[in-house]
N, C-alpha and C. Protein backbone atom coordinates (compact mmCIF):
# COMPACT_ATOMS: atom_id res chain seq x y z
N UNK A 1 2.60 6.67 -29.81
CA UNK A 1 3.14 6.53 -31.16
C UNK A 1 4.67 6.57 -31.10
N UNK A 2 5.17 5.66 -31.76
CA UNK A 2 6.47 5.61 -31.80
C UNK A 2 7.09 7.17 -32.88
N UNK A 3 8.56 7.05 -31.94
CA UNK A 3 9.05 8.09 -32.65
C UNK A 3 9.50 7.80 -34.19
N UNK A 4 10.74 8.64 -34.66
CA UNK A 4 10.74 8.16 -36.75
C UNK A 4 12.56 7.88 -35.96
N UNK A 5 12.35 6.53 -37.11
CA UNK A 5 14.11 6.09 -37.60
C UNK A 5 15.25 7.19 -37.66
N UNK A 6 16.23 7.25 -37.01
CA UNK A 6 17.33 7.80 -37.25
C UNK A 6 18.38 7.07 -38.31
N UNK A 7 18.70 7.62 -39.37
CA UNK A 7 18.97 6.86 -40.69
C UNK A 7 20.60 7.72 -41.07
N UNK A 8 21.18 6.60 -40.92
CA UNK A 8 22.62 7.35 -41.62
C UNK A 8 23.13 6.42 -42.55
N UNK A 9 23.26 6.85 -44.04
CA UNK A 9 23.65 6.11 -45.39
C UNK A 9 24.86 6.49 -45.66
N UNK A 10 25.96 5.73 -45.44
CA UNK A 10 27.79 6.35 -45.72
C UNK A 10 27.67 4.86 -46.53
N UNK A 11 28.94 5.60 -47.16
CA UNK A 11 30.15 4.84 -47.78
C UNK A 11 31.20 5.25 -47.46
N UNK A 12 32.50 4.49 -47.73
CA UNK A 12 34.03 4.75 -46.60
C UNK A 12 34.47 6.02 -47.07
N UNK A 13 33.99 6.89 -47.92
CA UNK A 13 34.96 8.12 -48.58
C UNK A 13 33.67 9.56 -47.59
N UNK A 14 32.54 9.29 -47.45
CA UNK A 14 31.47 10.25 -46.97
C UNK A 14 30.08 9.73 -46.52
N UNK A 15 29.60 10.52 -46.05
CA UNK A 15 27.89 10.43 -45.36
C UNK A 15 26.88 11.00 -46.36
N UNK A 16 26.36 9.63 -47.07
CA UNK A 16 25.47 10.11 -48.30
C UNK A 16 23.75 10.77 -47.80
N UNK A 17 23.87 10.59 -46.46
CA UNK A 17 22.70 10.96 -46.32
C UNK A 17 22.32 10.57 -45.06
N UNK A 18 21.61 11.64 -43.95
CA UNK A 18 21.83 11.46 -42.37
C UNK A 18 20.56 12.00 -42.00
N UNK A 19 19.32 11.58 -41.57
CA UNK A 19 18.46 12.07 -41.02
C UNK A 19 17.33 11.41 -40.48
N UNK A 20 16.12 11.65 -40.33
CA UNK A 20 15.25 11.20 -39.90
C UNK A 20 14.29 10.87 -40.54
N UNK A 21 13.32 9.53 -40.46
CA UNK A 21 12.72 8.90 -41.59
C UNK A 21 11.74 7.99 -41.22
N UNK A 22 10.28 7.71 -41.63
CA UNK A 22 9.33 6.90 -41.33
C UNK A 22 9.68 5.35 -41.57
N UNK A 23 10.36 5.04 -42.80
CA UNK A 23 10.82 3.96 -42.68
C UNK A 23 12.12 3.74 -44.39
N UNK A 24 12.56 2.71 -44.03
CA UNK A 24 13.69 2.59 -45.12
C UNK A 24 13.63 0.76 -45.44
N UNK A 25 13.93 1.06 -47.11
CA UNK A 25 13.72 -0.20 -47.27
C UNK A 25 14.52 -0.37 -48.42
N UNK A 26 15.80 -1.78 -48.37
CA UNK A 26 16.76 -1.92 -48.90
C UNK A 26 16.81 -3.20 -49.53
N UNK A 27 17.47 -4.15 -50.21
CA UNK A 27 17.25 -5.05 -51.25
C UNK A 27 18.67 -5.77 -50.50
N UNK A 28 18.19 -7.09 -49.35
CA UNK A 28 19.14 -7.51 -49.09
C UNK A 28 19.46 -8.93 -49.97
N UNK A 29 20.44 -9.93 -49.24
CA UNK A 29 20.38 -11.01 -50.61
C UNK A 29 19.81 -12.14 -49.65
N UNK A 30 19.18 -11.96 -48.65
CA UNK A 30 17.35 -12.93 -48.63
C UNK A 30 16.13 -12.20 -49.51
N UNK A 31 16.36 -10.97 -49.71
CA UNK A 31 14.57 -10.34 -50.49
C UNK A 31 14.67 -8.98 -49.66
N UNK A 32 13.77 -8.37 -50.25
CA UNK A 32 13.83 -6.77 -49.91
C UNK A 32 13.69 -6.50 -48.30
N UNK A 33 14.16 -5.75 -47.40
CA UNK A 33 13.42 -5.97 -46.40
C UNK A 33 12.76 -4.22 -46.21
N UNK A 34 11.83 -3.90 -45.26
CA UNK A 34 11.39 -2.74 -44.90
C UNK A 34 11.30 -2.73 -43.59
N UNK A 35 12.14 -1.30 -43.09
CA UNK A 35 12.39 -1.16 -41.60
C UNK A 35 11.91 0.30 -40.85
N UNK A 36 10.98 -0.20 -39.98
CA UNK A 36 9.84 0.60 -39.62
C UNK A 36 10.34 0.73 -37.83
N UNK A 37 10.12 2.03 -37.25
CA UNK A 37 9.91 2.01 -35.50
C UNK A 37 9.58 0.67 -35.03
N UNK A 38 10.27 0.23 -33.99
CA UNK A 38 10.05 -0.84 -33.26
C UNK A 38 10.40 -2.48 -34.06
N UNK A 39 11.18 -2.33 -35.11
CA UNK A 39 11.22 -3.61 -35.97
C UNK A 39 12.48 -4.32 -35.13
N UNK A 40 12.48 -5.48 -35.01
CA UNK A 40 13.23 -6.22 -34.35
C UNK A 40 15.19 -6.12 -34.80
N UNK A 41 15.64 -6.09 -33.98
CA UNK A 41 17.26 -5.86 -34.58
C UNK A 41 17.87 -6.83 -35.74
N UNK A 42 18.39 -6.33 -36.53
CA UNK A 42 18.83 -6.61 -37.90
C UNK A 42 20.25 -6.17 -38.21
N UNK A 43 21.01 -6.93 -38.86
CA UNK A 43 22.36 -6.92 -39.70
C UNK A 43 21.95 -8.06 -40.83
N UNK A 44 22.47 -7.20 -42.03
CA UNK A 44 22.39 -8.52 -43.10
C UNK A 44 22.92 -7.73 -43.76
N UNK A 45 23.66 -8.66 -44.86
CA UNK A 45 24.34 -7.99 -46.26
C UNK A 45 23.38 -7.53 -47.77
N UNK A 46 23.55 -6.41 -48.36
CA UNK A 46 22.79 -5.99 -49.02
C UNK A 46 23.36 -6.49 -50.41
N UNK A 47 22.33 -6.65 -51.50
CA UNK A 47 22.67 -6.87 -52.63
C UNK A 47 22.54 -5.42 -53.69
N UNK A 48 22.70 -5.73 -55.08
CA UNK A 48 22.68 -4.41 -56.13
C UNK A 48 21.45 -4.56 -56.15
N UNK A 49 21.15 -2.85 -56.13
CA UNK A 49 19.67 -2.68 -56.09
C UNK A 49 19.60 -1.08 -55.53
N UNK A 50 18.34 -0.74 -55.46
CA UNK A 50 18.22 0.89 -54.38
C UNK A 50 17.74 0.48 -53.04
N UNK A 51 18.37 1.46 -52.49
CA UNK A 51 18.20 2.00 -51.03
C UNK A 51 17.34 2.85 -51.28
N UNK A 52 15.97 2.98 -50.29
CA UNK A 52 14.92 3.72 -50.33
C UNK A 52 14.32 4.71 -48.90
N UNK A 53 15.11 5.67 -48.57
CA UNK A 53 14.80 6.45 -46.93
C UNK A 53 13.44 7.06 -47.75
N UNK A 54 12.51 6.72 -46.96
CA UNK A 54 11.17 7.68 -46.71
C UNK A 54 10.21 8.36 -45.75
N UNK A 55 9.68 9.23 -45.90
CA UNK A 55 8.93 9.86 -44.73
C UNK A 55 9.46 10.80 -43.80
N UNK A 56 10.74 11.54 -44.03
CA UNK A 56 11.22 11.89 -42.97
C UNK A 56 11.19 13.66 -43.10
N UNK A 57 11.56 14.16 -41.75
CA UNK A 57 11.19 15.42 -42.12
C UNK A 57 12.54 16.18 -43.02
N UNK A 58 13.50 15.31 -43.05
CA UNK A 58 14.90 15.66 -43.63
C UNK A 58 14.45 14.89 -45.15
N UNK A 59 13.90 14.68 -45.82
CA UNK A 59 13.45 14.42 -47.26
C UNK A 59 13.52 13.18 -47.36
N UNK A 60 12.92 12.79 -48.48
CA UNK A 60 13.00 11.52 -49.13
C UNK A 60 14.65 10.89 -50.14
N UNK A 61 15.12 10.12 -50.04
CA UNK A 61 16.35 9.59 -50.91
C UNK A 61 16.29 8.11 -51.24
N UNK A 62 17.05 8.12 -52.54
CA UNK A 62 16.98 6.72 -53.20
C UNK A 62 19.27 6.94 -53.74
N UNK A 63 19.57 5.34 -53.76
CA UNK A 63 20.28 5.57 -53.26
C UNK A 63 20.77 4.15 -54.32
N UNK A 64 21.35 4.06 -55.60
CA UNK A 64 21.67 3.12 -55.94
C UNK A 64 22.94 2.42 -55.74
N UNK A 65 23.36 1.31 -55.09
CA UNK A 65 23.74 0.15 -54.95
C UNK A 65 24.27 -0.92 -55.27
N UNK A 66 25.61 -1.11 -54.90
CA UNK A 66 26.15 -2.64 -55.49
C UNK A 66 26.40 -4.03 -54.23
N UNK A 67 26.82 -3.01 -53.61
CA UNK A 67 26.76 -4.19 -52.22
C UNK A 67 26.76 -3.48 -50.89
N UNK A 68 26.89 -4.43 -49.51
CA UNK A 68 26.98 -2.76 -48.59
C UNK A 68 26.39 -4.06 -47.32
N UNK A 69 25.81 -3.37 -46.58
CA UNK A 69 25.02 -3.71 -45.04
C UNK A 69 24.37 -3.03 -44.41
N UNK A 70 23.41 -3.04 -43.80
CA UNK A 70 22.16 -3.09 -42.88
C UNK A 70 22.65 -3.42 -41.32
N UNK A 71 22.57 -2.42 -40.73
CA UNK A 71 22.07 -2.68 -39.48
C UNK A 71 21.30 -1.89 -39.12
N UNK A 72 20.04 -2.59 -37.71
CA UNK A 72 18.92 -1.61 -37.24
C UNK A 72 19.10 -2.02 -36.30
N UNK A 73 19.26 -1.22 -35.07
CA UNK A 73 19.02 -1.54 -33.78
C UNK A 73 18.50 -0.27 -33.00
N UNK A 74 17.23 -0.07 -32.03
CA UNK A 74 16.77 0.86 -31.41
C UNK A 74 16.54 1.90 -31.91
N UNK A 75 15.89 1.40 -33.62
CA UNK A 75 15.14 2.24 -34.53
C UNK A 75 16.62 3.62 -35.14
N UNK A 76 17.34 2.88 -34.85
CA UNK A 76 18.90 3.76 -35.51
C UNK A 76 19.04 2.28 -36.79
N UNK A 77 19.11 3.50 -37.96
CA UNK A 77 19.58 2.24 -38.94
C UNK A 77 20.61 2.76 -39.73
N UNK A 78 21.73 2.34 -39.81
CA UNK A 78 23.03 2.50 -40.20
C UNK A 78 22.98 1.79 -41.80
N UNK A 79 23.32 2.05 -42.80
CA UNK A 79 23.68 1.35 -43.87
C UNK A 79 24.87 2.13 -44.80
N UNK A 80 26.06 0.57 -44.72
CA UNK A 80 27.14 1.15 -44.89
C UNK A 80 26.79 0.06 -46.55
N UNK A 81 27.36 1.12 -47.64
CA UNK A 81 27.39 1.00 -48.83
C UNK A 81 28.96 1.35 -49.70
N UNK A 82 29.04 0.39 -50.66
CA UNK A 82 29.88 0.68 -51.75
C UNK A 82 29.94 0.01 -53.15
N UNK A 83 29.66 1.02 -54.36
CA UNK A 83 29.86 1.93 -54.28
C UNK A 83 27.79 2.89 -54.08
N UNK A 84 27.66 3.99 -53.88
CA UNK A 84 26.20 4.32 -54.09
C UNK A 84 26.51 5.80 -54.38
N UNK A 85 25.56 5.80 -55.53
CA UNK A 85 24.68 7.12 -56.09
C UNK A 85 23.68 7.36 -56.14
N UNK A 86 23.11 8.43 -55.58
CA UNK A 86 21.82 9.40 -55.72
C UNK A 86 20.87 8.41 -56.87
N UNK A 87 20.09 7.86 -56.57
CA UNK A 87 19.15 7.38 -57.60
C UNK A 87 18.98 8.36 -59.18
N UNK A 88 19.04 9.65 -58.72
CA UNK A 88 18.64 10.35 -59.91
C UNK A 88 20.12 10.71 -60.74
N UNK A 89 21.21 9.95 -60.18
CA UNK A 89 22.33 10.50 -60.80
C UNK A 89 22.81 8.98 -61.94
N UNK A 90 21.39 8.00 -61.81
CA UNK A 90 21.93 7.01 -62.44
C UNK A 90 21.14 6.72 -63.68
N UNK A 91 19.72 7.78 -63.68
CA UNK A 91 18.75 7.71 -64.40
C UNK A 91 19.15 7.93 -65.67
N UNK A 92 18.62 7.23 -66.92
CA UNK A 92 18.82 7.94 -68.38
C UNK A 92 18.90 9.47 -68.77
N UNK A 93 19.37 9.61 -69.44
CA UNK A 93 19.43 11.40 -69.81
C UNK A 93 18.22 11.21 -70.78
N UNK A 94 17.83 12.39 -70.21
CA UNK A 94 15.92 13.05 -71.30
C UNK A 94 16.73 13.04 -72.90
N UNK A 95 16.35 13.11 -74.28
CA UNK A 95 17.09 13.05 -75.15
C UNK A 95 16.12 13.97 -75.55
């Protein structure tokens, strides 16, 4: 069994989020892609949308999005973003 993704989510000011993860799946501008152990090497530019790290023993994160990049190589996946917020920091307020 393959081991889990090593996942680091920055933007140029900090490291939004660094750990380990079953798989991550981001909204590039060909169509969503999902990146799993052993997936073939990848760079592509990301479009607005969420960033989605899951499965990992360092938690789950969502990660909203205006533009940014993808790279995966040797199950290390780097995605450099700007600008991104915490999915839950973009959600409607309860009224």
């Amino acid at each position: 069994m393959a081991g889990p993704l090593t996942v680091d989510v920055v933007a140029p000011d900090r490291v939004l989020w660094s750990g380990t993860a079953e798989r991550l799946v981001a909204p590039t501008v060909e169509g969503e892609i999902g990146l799993l152990t052993g997936h073939e090497p990848v760079l592509s530019v990301l479009r607005a949308g969420t960033v989605r790290v899951r499965g990992g023993a360092d938690g789950d994160a969502e990660f909203a999005i205006s533009s940014g990049f993808v790279s995966f190589d040797r199950d290390v996946v780097t995605v450099v973003v700007e600008p991104a917020v915490p999915a839950e920091e973009t959600a409607p307020a309860a009224s």
